[in-house]
N, C-alpha and C. Protein backbone atom coordinates (compact mmCIF):
# COMPACT_ATOMS: atom_id res chain seq x y z
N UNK A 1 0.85 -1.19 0.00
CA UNK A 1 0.00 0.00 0.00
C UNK A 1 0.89 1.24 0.00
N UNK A 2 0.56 2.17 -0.75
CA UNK A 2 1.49 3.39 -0.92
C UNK A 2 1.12 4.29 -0.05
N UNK A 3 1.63 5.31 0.89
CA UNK A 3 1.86 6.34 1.58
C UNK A 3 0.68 7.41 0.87
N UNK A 4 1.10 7.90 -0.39
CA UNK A 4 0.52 8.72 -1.05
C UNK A 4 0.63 7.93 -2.35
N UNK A 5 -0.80 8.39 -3.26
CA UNK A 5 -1.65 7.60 -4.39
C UNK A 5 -0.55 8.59 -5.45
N UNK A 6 -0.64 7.67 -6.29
CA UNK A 6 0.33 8.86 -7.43
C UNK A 6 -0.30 8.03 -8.90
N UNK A 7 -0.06 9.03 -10.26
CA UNK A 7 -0.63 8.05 -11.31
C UNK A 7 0.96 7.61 -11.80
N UNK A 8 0.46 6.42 -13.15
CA UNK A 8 1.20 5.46 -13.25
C UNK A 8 0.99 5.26 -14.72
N UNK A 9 1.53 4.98 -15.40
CA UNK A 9 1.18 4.45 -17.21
C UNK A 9 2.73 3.47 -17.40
N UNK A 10 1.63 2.47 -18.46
CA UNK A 10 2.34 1.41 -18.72
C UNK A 10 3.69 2.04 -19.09
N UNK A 11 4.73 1.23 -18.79
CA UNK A 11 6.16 1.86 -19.13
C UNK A 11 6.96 2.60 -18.66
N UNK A 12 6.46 3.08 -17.36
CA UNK A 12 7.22 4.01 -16.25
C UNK A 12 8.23 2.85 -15.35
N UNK A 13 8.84 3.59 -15.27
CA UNK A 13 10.05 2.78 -14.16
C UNK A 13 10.12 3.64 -12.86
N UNK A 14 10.12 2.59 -12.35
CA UNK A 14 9.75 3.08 -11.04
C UNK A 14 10.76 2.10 -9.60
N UNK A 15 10.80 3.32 -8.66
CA UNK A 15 11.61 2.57 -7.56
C UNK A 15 11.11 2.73 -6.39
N UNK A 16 11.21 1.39 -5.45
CA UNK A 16 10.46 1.38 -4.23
C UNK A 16 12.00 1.41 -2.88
N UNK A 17 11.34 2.06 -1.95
CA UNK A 17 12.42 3.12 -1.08
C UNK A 17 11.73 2.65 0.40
N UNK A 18 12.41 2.60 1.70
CA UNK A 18 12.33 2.10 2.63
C UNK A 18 13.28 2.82 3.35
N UNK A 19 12.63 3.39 4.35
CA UNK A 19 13.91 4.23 5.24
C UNK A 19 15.28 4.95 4.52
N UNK A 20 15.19 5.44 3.49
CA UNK A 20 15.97 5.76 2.23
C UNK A 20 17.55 5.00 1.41
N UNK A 21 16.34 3.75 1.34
CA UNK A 21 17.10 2.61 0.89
C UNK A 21 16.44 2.18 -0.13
N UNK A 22 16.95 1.91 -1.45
CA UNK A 22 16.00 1.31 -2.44
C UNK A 22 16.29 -0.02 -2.45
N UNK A 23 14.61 -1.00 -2.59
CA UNK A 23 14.65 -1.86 -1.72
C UNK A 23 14.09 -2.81 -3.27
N UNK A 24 13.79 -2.28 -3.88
CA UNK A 24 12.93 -2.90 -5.52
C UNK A 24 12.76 -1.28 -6.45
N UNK A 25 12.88 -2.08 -7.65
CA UNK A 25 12.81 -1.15 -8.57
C UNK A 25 12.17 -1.87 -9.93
N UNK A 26 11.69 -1.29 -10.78
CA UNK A 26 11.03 -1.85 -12.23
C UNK A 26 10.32 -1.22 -13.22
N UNK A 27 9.85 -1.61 -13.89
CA UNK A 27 8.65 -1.32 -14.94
C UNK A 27 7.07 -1.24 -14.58
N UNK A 28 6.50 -0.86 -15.38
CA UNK A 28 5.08 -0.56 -14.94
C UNK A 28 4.76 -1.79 -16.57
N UNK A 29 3.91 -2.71 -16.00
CA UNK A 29 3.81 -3.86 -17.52
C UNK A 29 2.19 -3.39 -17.73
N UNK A 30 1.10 -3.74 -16.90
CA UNK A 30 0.14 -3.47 -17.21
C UNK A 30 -0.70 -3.10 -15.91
N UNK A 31 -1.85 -2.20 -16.42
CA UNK A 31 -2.50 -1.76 -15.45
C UNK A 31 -3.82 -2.46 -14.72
N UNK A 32 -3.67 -2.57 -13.73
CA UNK A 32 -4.80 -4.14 -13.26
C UNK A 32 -6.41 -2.87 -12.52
N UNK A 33 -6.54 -2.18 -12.23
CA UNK A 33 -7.48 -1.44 -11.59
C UNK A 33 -7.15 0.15 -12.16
């Protein structure tokens, strides 16, 4: 669950951060909701 909602489109790369540590990072493949 994200902190704050943000938008997203197929093909964005994106990185996930934890106490300012990147913890996962990737692609956006398809949009489910």
């Amino acid at each position: 669950e994200l902190i704050a909602p943000i938008a997203m489109e197929q093909g964005v790369r994106f990185a996930i951060r934890e106490g300012g540590r990147t913890v996962g990072a990737g692609v956006v493949t398809e949009i489910l909701a």
